[in-house]
N, C-alpha and C. Protein backbone atom coordinates (compact mmCIF):
# COMPACT_ATOMS: atom_id res chain seq x y z
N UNK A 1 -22.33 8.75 -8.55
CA UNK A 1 -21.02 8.56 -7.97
C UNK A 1 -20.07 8.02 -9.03
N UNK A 2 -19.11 8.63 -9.11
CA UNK A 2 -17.57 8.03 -9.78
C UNK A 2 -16.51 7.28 -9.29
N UNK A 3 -16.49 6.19 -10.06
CA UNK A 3 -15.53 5.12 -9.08
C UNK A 3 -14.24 5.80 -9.01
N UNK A 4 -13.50 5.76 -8.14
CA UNK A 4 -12.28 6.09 -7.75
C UNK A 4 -11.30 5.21 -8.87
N UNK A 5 -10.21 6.05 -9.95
CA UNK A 5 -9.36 5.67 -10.92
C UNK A 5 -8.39 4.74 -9.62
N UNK A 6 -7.55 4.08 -10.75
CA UNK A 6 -6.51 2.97 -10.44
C UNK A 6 -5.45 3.71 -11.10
N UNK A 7 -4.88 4.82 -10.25
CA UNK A 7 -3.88 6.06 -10.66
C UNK A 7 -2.74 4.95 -10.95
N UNK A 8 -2.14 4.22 -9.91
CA UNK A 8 -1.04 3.51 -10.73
C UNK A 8 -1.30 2.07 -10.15
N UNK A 9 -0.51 0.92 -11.08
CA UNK A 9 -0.30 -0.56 -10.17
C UNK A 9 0.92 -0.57 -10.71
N UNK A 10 2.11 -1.14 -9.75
CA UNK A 10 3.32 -1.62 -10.02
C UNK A 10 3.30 -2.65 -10.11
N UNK A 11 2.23 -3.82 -10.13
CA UNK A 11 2.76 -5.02 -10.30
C UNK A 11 2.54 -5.44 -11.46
N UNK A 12 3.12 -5.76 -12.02
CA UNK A 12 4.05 -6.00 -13.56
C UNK A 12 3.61 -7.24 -13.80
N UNK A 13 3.66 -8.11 -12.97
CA UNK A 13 2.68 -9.40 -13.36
C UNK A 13 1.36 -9.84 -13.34
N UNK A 14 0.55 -8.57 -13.07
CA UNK A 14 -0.91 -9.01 -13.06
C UNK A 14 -1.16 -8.71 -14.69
N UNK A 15 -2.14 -9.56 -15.09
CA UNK A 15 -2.95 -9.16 -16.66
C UNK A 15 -3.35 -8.47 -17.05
N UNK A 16 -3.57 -7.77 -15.47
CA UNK A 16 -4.44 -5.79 -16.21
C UNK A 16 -3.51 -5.02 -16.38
N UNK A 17 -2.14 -5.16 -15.75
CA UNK A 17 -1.38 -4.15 -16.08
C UNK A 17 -0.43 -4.22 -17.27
N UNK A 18 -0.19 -2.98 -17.46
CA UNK A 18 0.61 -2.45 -18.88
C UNK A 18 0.81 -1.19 -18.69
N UNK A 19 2.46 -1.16 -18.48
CA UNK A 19 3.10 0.43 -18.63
C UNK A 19 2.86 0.68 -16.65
N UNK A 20 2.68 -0.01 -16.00
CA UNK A 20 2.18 0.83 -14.29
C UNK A 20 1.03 1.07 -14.62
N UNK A 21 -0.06 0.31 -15.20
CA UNK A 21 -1.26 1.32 -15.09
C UNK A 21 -2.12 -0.18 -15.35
N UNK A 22 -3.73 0.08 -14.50
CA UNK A 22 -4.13 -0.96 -14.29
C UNK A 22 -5.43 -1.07 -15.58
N UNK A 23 -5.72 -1.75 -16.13
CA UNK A 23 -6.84 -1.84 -17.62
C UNK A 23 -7.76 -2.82 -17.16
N UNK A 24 -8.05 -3.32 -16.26
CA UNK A 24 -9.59 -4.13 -15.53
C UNK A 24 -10.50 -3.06 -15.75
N UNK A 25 -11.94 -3.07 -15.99
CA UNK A 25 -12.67 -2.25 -16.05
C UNK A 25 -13.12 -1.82 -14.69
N UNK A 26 -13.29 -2.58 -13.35
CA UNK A 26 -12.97 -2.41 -12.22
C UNK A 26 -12.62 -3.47 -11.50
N UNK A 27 -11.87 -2.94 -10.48
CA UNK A 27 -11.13 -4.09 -9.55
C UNK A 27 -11.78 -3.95 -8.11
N UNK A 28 -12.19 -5.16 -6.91
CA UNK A 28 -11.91 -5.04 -6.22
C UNK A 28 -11.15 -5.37 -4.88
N UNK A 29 -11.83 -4.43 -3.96
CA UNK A 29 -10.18 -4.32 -3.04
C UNK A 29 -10.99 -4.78 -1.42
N UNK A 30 -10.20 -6.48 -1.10
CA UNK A 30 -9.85 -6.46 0.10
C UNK A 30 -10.97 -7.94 0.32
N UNK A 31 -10.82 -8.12 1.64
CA UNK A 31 -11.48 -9.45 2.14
C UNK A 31 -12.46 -9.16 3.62
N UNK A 32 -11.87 -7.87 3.97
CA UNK A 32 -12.64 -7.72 4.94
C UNK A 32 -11.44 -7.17 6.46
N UNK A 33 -10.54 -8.08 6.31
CA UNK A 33 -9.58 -7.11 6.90
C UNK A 33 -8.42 -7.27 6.01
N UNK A 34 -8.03 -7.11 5.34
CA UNK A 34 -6.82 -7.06 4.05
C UNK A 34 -7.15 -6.41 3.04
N UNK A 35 -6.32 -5.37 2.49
CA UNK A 35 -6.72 -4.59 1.30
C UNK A 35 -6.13 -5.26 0.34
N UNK A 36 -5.71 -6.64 0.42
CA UNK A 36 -5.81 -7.46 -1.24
C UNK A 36 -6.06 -6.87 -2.46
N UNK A 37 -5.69 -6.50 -3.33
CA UNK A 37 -6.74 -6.54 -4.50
C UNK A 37 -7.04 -8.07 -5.41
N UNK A 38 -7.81 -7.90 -5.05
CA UNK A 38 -8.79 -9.32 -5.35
C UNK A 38 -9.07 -9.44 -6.81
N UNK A 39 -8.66 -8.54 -7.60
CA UNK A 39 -8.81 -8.95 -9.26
C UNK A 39 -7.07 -8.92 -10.02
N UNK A 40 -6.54 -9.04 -8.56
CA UNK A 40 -5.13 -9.20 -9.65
C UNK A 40 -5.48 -10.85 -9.83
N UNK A 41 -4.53 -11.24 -11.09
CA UNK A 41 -4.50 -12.12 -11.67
C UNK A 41 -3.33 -12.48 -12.07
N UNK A 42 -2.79 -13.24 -12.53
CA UNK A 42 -0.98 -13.78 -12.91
C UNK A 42 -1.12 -14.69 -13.53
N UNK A 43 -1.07 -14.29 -14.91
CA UNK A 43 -1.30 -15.52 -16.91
C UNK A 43 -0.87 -14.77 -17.52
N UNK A 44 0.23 -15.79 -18.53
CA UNK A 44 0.74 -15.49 -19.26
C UNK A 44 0.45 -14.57 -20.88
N UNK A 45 -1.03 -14.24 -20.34
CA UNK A 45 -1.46 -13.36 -21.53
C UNK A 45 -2.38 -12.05 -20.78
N UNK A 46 -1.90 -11.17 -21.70
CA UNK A 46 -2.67 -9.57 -20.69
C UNK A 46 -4.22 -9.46 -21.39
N UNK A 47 -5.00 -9.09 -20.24
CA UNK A 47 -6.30 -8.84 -20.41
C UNK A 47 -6.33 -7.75 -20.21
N UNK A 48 -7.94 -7.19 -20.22
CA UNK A 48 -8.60 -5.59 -19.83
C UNK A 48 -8.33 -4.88 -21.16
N UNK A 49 -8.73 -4.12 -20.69
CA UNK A 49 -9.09 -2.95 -22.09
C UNK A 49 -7.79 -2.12 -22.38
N UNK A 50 -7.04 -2.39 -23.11
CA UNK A 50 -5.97 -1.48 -22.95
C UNK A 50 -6.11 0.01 -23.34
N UNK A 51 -7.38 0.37 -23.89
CA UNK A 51 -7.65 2.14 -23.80
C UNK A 51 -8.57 2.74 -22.35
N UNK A 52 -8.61 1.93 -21.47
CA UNK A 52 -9.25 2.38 -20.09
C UNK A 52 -8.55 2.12 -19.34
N UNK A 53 -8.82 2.67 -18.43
CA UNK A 53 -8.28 3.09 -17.31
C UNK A 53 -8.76 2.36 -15.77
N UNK A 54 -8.55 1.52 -15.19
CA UNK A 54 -9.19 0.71 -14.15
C UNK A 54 -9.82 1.93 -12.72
N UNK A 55 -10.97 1.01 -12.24
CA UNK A 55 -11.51 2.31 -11.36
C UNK A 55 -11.73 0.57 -10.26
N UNK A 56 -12.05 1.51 -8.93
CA UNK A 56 -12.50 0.38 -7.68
C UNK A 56 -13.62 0.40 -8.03
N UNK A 57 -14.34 -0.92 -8.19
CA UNK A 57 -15.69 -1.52 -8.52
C UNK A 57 -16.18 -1.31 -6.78
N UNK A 58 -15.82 -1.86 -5.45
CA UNK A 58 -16.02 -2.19 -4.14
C UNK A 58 -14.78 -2.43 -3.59
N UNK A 59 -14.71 -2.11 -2.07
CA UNK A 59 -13.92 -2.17 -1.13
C UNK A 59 -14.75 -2.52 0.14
N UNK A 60 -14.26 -3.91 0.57
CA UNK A 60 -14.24 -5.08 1.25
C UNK A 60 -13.65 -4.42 2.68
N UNK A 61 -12.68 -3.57 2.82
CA UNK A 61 -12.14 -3.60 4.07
C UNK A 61 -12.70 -2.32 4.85
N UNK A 62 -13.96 -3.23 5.44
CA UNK A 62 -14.33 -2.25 6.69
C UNK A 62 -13.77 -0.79 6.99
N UNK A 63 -12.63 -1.03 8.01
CA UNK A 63 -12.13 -0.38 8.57
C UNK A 63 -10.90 0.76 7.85
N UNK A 64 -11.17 0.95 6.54
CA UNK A 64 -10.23 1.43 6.27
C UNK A 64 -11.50 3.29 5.88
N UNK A 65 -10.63 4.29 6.03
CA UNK A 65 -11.19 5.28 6.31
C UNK A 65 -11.58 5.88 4.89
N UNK A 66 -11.61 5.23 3.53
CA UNK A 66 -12.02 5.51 2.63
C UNK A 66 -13.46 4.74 2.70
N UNK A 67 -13.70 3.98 2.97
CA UNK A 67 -14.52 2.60 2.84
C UNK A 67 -15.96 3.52 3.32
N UNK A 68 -16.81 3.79 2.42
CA UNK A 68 -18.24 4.35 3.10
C UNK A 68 -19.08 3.28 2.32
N UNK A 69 -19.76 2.31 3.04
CA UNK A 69 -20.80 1.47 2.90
C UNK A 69 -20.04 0.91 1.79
N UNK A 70 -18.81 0.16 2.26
CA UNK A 70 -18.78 -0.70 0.96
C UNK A 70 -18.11 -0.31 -0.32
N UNK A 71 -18.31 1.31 -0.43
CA UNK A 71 -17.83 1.73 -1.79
C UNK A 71 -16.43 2.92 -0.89
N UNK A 72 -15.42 2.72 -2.27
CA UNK A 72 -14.38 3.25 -1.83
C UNK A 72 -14.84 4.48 -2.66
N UNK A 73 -14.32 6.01 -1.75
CA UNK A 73 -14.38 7.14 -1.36
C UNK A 73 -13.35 8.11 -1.59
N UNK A 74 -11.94 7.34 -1.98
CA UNK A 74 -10.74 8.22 -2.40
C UNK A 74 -10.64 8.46 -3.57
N UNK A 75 -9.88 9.87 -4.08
CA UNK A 75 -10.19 10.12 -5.26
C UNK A 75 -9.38 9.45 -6.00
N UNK A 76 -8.22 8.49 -5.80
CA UNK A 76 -7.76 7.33 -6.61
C UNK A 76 -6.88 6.69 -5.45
N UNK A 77 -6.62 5.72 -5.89
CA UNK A 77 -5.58 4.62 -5.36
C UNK A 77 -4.43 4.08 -6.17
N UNK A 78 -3.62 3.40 -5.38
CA UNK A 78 -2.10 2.80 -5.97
C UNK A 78 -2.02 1.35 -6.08
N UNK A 79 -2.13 0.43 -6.84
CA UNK A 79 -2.00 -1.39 -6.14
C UNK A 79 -0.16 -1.31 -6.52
N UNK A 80 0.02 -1.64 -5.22
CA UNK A 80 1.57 -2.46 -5.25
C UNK A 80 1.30 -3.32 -4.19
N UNK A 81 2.85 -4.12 -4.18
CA UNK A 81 3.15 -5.39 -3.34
C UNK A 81 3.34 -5.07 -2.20
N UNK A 82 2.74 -5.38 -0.57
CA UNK A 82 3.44 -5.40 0.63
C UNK A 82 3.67 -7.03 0.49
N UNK A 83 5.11 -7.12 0.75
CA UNK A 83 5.46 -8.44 0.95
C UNK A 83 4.98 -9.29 -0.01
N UNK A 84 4.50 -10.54 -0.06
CA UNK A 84 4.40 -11.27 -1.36
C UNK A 84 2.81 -10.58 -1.27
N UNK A 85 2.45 -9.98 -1.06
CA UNK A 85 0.55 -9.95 -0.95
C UNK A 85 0.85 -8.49 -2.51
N UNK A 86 -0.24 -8.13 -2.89
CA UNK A 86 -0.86 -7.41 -3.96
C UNK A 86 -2.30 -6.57 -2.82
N UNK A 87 -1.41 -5.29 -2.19
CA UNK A 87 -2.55 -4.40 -1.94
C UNK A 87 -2.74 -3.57 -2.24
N UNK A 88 -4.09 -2.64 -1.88
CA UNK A 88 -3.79 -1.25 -2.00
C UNK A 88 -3.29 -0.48 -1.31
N UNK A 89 -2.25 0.30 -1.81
CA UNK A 89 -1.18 1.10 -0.97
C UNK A 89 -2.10 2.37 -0.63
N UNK A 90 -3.41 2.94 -0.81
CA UNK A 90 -4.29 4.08 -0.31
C UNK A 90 -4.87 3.94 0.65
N UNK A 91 -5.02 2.34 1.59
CA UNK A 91 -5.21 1.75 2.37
C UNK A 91 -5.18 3.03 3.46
N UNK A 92 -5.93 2.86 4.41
CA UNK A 92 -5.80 3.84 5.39
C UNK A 92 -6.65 3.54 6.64
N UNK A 93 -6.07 2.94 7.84
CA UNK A 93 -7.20 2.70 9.21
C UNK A 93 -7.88 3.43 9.51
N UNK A 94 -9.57 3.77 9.73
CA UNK A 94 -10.56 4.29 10.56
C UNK A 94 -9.92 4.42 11.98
């Protein structure tokens, strides 16, 4: 299985990102009912690999219709902001 890429992140203040694009080697997404992404981070110095490309390591939120046992299932995802939160915008209810 191939982790699902981190096609874009708009948030400009996490450490993985650079340029809209996320450089964690994988991130994951959610708490169980919130698609959080749980490896954003906010310091004043950028981490991750800046020649890779971030993929979903696990996805936490049950109920979302990508979510098969835990591992996310879409062929990529988006992290931006709803409201002050950092989710994934590929988010999708079962």
């Amino acid at each position: 299985m191939e982790m699902p890429v981190v096609r874009e992140c708009t948030v400009e203040e996490c450490v993985y990102n650079r340029d809209q694009a996320c450089h964690a080697q994988a991130i994951t997404v959610g708490d169980m009912r919130h698609p959080h992404c749980d490896t954003y981070l906010n310091a004043p110095a950028k981490g991750g690999d800046p020649n890779s490309t971030g993929r979903v390591g696990a996805c936490k939120v049950a109920n979302c219709r990508h979510n098969e046992q835990f591992e996310c299932r879409a062929p990529g995802i988006t992290v931006g902001h709803v409201e002050s939160a950092v989710d994934c915008m590929t988010y999708a209810p079962a």
